[in-house]
C-alpha atoms as a PDB file:
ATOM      1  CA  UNK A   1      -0.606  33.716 -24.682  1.00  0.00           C
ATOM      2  CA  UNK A   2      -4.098  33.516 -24.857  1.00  0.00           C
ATOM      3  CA  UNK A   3      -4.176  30.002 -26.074  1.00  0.00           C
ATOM      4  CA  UNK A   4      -1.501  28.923 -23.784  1.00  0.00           C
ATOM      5  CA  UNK A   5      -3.651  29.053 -20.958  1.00  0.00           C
ATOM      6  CA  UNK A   6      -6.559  27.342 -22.470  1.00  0.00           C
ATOM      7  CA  UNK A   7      -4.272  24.893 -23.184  1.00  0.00           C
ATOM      8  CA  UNK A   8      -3.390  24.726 -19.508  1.00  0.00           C
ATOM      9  CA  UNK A   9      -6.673  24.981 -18.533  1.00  0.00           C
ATOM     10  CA  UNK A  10      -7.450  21.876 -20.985  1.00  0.00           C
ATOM     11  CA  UNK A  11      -4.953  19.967 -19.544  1.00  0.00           C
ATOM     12  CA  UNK A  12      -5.738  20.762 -15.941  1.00  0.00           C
ATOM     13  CA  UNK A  13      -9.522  19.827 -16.531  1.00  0.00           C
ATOM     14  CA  UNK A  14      -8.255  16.203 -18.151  1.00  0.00           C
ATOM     15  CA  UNK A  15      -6.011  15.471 -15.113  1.00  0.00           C
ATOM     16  CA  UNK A  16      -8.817  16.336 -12.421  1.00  0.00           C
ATOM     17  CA  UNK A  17     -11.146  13.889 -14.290  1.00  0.00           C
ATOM     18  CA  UNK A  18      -8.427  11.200 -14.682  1.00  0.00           C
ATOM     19  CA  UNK A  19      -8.005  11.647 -10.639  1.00  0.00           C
ATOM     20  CA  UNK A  20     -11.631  11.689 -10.222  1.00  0.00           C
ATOM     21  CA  UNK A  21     -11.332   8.320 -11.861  1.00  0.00           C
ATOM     22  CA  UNK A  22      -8.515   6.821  -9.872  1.00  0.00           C
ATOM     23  CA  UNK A  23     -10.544   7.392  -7.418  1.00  0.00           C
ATOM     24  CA  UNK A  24     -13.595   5.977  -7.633  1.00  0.00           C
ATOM     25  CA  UNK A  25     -11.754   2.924  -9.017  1.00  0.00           C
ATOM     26  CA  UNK A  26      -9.890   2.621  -5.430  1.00  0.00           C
ATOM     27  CA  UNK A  27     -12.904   2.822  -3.560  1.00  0.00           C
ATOM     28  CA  UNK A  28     -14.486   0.261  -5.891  1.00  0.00           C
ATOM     29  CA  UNK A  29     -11.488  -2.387  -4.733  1.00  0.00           C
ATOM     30  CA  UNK A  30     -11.624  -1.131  -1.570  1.00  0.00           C
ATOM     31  CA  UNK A  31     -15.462  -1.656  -1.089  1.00  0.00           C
ATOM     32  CA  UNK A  32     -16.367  -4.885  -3.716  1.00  0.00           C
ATOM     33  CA  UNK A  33     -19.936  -4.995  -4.960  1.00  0.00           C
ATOM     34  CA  UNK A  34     -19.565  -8.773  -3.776  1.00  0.00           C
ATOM     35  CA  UNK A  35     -17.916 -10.787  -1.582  1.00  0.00           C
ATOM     36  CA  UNK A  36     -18.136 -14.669  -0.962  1.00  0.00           C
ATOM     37  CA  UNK A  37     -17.681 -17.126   1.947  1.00  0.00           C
ATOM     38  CA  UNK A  38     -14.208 -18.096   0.461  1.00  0.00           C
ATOM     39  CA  UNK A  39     -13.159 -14.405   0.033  1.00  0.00           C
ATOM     40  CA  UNK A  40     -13.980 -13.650   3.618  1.00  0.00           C
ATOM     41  CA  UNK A  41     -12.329 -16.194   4.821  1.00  0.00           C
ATOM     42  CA  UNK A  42      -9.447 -15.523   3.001  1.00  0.00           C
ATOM     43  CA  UNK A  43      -9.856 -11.729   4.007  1.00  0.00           C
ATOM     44  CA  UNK A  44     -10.294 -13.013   7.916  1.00  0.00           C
ATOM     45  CA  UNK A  45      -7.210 -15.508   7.804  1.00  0.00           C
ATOM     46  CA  UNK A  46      -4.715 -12.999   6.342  1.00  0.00           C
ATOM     47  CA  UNK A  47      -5.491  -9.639   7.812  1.00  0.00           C
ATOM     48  CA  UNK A  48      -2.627  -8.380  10.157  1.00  0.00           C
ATOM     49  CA  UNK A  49      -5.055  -7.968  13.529  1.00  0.00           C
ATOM     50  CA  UNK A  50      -7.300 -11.327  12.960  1.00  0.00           C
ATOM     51  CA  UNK A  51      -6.469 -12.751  16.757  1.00  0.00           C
ATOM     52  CA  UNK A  52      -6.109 -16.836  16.250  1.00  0.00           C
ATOM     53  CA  UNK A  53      -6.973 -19.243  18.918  1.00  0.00           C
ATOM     54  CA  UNK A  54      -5.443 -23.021  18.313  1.00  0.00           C
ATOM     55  CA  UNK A  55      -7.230 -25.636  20.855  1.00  0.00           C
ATOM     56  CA  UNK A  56      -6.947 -29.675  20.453  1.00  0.00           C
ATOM     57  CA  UNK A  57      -9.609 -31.827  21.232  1.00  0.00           C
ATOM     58  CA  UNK A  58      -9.389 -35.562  21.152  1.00  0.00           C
ATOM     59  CA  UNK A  59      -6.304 -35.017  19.041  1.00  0.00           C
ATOM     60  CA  UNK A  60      -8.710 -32.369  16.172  1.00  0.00           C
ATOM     61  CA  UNK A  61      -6.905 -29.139  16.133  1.00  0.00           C
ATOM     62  CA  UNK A  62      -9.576 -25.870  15.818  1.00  0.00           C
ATOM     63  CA  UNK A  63      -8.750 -22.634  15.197  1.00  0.00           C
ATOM     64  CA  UNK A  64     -10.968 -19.611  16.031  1.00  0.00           C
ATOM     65  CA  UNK A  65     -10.145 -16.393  14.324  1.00  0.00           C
ATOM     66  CA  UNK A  66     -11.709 -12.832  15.854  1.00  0.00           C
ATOM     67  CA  UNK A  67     -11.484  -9.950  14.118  1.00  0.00           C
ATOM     68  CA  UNK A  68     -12.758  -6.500  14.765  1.00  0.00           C
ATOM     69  CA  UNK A  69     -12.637  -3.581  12.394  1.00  0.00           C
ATOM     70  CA  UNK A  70     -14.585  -0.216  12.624  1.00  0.00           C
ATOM     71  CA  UNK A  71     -17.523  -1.168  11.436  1.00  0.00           C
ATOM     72  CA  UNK A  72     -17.890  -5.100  11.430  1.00  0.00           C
ATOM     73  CA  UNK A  73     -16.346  -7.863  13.357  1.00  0.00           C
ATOM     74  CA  UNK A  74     -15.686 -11.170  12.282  1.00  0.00           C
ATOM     75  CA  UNK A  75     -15.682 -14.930  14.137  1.00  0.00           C
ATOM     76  CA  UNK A  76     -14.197 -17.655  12.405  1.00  0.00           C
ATOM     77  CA  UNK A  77     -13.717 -20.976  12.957  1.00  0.00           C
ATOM     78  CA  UNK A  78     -11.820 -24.010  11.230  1.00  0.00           C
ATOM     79  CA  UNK A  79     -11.549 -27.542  12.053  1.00  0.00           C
ATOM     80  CA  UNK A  80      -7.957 -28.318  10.007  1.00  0.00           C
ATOM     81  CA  UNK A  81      -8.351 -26.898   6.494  1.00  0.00           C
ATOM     82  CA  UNK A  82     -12.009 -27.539   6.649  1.00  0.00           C
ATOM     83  CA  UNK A  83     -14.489 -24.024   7.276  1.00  0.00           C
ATOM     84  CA  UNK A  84     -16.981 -24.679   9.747  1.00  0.00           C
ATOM     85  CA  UNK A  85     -18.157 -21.412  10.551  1.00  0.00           C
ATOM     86  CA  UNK A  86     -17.907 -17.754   9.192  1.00  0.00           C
ATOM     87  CA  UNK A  87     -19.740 -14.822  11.142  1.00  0.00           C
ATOM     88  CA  UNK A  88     -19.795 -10.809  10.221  1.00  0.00           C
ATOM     89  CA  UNK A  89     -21.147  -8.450  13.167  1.00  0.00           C
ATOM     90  CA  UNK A  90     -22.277  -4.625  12.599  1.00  0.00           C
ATOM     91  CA  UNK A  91     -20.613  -2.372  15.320  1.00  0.00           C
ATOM     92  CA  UNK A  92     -23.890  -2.738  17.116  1.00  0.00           C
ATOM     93  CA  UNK A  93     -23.644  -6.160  17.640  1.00  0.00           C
ATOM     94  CA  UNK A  94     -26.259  -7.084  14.897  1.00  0.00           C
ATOM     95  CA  UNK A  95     -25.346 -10.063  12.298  1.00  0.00           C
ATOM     96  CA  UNK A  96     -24.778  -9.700   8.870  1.00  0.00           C
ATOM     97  CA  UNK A  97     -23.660 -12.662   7.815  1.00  0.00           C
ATOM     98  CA  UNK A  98     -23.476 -16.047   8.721  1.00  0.00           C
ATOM     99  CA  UNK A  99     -22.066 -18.929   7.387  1.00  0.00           C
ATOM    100  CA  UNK A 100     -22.588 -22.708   8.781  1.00  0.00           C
ATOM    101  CA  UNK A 101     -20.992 -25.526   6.872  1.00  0.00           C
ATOM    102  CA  UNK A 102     -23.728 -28.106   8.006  1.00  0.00           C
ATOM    103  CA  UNK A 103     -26.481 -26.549   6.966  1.00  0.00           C
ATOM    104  CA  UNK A 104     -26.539 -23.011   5.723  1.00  0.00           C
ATOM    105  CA  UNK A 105     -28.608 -22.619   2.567  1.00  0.00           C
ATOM    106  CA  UNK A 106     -26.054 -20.168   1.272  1.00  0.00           C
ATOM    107  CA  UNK A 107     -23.666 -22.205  -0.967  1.00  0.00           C
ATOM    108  CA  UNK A 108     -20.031 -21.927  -0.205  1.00  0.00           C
ATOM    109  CA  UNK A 109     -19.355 -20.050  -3.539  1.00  0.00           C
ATOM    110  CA  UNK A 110     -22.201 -17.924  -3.866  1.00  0.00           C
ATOM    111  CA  UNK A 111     -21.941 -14.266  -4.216  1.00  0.00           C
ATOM    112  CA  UNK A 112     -23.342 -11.987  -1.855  1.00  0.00           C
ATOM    113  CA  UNK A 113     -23.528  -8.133  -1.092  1.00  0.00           C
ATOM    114  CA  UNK A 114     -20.155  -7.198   0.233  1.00  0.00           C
ATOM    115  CA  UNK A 115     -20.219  -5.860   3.828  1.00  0.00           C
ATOM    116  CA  UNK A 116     -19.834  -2.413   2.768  1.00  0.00           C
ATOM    117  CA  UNK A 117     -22.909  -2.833   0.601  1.00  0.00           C
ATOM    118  CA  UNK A 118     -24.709  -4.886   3.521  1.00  0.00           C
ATOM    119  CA  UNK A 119     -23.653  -1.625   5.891  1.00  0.00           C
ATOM    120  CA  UNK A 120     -24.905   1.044   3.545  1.00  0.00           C
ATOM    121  CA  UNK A 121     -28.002  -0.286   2.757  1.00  0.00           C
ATOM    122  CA  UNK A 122     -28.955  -0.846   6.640  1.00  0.00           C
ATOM    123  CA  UNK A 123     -27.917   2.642   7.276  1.00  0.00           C
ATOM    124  CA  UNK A 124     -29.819   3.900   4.520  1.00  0.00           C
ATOM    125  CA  UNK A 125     -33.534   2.155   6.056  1.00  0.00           C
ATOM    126  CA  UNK A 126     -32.067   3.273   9.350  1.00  0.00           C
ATOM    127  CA  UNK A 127     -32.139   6.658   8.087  1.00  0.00           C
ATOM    128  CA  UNK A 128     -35.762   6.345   6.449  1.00  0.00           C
ATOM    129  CA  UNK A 129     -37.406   4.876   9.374  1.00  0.00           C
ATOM    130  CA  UNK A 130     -39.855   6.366  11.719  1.00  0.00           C
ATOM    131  CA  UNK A 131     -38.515   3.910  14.751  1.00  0.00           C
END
């Protein structure tokens, strides 16, 4: 009996750890260590709630896609398939990132913090500062 319920035990501890695991590995996907402009703009384009407005001008179609999330909002906008502009918002209203295809010195495929590192690590100085 004795060694049925270390057994049990055993096997409890192994399935808490391999939940632990599954865990951590969710928030991993969920929160990337990086992110690119191309990913975001794939991530803006596709969510469910991104609000798209189509206008023509001179016969150019542009498309201007606002998104807002709990704790960053996103402005988008395209001229045809072509990204002209790609910007991420704290709740506060502060910018995180911005992207500007005529001159940002970002390149389009460049890695960067992801948002939820880019959030963390302002909340973390926010934390540590005297202001």
């Amino acid at each position: 009996m004795m060694r049925k319920n270390k057994l049990i035990q055993k096997a409890k501890k192994t399935v808490s750890h391999a939940a632990d695991y599954v865990k951590e590995k969710a928030k991993e996907l969920a929160n990337p260590p990086s992110t690119s402009v191309p990913k975001l703009e794939r991530y803006i384009e596709s969510h469910p709630e991104t609000n798209v407005t189509k206008q023509t001008w001179l016969g150019i179609t542009f498309r201007f896609y606002y998104l807002e999330e709990d704790e960053a909002s996103y402005y988008m906008e395209r001229k045809g398939p072509y990204l002209l502009q790609l910007d991420a918002y704290d709740n506060e209203g502060k910018e995180l990132i911005a992207y500007r295809s005529y001159k940002d010195r970002r390149k389009l495929h460049d890695t960067m913090p992801s948002l939820s590192q880019i959030l963390r690590s302002k909340h973390r100085k926010k934390a540590g500062s005297f202001a």
